[in-house]
C-alpha atoms as a PDB file:
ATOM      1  CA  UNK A   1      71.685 -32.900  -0.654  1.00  0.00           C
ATOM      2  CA  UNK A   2      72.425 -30.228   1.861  1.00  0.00           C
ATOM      3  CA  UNK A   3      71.246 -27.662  -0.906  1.00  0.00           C
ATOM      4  CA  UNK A   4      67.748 -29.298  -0.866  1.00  0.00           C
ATOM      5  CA  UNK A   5      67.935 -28.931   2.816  1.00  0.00           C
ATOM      6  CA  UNK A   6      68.823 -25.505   2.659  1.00  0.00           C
ATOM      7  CA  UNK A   7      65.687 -24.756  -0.050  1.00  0.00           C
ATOM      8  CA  UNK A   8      63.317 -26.615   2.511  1.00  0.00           C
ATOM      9  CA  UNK A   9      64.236 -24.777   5.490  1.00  0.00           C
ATOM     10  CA  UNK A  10      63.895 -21.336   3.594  1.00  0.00           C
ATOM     11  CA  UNK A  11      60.823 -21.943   1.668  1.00  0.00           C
ATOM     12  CA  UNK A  12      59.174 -22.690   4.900  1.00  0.00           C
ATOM     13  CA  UNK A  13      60.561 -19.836   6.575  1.00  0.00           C
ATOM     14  CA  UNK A  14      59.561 -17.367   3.541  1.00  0.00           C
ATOM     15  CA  UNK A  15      56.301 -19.133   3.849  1.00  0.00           C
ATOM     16  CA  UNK A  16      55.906 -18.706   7.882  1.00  0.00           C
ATOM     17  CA  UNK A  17      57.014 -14.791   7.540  1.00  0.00           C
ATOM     18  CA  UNK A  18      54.060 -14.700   4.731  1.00  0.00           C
ATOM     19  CA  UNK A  19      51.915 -15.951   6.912  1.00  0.00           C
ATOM     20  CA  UNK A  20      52.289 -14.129   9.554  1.00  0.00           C
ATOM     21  CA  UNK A  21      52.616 -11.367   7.894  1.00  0.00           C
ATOM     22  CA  UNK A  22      48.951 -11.775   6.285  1.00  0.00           C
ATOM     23  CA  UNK A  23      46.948 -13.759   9.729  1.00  0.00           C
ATOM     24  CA  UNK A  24      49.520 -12.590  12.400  1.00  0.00           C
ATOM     25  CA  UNK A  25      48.899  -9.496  14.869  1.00  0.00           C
ATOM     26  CA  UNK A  26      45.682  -8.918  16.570  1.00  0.00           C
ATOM     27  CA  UNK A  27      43.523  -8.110  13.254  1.00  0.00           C
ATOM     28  CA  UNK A  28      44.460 -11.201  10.919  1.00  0.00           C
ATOM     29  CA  UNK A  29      42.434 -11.292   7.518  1.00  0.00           C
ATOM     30  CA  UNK A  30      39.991 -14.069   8.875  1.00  0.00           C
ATOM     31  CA  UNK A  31      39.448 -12.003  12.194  1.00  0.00           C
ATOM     32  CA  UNK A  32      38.407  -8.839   9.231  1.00  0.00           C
ATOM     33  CA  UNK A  33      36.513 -10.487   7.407  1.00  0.00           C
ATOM     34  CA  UNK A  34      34.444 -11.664  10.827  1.00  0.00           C
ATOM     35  CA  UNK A  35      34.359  -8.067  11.716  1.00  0.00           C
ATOM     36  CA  UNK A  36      33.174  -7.059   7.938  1.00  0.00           C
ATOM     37  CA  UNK A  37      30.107  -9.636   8.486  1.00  0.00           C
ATOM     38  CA  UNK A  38      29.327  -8.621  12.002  1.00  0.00           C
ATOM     39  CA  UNK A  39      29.077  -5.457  10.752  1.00  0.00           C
ATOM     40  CA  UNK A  40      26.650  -6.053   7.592  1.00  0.00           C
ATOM     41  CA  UNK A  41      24.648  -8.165  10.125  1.00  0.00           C
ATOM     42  CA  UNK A  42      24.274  -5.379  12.552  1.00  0.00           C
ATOM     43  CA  UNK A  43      23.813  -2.846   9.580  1.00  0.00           C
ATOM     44  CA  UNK A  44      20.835  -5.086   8.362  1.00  0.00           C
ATOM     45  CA  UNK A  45      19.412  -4.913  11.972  1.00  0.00           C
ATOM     46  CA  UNK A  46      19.505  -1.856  12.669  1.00  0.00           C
ATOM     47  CA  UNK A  47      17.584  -1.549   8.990  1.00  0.00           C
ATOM     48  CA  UNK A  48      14.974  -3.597   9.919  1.00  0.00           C
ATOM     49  CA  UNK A  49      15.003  -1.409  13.531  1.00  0.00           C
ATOM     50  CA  UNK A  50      14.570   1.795  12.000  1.00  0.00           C
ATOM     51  CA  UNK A  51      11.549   0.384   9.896  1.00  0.00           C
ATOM     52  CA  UNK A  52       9.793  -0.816  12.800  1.00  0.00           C
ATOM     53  CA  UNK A  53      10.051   2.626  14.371  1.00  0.00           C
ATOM     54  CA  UNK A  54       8.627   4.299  11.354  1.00  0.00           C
ATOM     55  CA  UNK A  55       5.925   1.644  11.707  1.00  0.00           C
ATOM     56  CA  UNK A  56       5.043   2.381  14.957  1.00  0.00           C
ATOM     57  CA  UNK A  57       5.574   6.366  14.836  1.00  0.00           C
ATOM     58  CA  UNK A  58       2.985   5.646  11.464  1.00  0.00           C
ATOM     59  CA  UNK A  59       0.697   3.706  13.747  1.00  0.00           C
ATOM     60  CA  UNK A  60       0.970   6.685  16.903  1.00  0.00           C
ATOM     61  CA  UNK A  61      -0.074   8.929  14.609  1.00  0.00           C
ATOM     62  CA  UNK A  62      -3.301   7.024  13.025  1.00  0.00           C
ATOM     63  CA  UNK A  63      -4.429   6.486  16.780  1.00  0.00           C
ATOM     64  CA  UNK A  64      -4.159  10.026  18.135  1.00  0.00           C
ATOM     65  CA  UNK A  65      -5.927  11.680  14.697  1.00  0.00           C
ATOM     66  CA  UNK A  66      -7.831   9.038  12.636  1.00  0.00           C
ATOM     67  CA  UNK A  67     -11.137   8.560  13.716  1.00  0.00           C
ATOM     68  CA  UNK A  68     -11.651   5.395  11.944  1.00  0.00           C
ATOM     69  CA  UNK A  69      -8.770   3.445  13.910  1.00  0.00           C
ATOM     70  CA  UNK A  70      -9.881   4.943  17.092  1.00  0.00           C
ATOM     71  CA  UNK A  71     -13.148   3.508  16.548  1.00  0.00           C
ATOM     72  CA  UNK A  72     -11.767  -0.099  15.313  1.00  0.00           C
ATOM     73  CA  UNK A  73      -9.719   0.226  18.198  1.00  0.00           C
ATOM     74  CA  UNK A  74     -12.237   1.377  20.601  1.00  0.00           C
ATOM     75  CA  UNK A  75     -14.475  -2.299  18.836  1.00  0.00           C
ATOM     76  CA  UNK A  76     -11.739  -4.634  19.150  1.00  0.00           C
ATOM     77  CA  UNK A  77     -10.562  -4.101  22.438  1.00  0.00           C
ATOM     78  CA  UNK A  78     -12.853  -2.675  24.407  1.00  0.00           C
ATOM     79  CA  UNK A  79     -16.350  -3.954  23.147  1.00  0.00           C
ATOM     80  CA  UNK A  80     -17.396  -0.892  22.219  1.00  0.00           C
ATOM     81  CA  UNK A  81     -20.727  -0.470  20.281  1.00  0.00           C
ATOM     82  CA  UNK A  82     -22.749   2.224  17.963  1.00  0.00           C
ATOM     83  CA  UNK A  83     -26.246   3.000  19.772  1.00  0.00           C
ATOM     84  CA  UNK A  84     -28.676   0.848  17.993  1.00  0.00           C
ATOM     85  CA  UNK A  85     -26.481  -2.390  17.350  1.00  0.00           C
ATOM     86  CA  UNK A  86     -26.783  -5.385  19.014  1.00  0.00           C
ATOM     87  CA  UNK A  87     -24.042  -7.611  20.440  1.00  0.00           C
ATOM     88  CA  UNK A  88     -24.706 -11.817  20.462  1.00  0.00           C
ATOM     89  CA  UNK A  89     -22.091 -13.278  22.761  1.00  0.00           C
ATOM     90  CA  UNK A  90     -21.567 -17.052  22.982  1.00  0.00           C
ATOM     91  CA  UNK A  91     -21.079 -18.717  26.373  1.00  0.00           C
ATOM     92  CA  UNK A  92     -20.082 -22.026  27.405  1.00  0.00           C
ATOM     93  CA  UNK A  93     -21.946 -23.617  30.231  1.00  0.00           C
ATOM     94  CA  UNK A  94     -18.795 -25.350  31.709  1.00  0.00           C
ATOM     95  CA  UNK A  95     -18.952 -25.768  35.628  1.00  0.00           C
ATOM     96  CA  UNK A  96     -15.629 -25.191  36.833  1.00  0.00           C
ATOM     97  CA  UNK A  97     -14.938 -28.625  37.956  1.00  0.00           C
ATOM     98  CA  UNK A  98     -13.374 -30.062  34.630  1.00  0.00           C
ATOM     99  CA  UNK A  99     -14.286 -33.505  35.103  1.00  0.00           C
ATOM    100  CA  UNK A 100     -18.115 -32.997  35.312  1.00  0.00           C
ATOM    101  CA  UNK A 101     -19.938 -32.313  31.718  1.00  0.00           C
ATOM    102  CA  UNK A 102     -22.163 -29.169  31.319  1.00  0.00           C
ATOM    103  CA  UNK A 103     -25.517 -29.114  32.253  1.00  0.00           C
ATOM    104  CA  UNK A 104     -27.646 -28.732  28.419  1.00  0.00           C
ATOM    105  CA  UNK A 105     -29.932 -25.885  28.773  1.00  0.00           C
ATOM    106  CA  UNK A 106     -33.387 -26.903  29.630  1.00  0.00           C
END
């Protein structure tokens, strides 16, 4: 019986010195393979960074030489117009105290 004693106590110890010796220190396995998937995650972002650079750089460059975006541009937010065209805006005839209804036009 103490031989079965003997085989418990030093499996478990084999098994604690494998165990430590795979998870123990300051860089365990788990602790890597956190560090692996923080690292594809930054990777990825940094991907998706460098795209939206190129983007924008591609973008820069349509607004300071194509005259076609600098005109859209120039339409959409600025109100610019070509002589000749005419411009219909819409306007609401709200009065500014909310609870009154507008006026219709007469």
């Amino acid at each position: 019986m103490a031989s079965w004693g003997r085989r418990i106590v030093t499996t478990v110890g084999v098994g604690a010195v494998l165990y430590f010796a795979i998870e123990g220190g300051e860089w365990g396995t788990v602790a890597l393979a956190r560090q692996g998937a923080h690292t594809r995650a930054l990777t990825d972002s940094v991907t998706a960074l460098t795209h939206a650079v190129d983007s924008l750089a591609h973008f820069k460059s349509l607004v300071l030489t194509d005259a076609a975006t600098q005109e859209r541009i120039a339409r959409e937010q600025f109100g610019y117009v070509r002589s000749g065209e005419v411009v219909y805006r819409v306007v609401d005839r709200v009065r500014p105290d909310s609870t009154q209804r507008a006026t219709p036009p007469k």
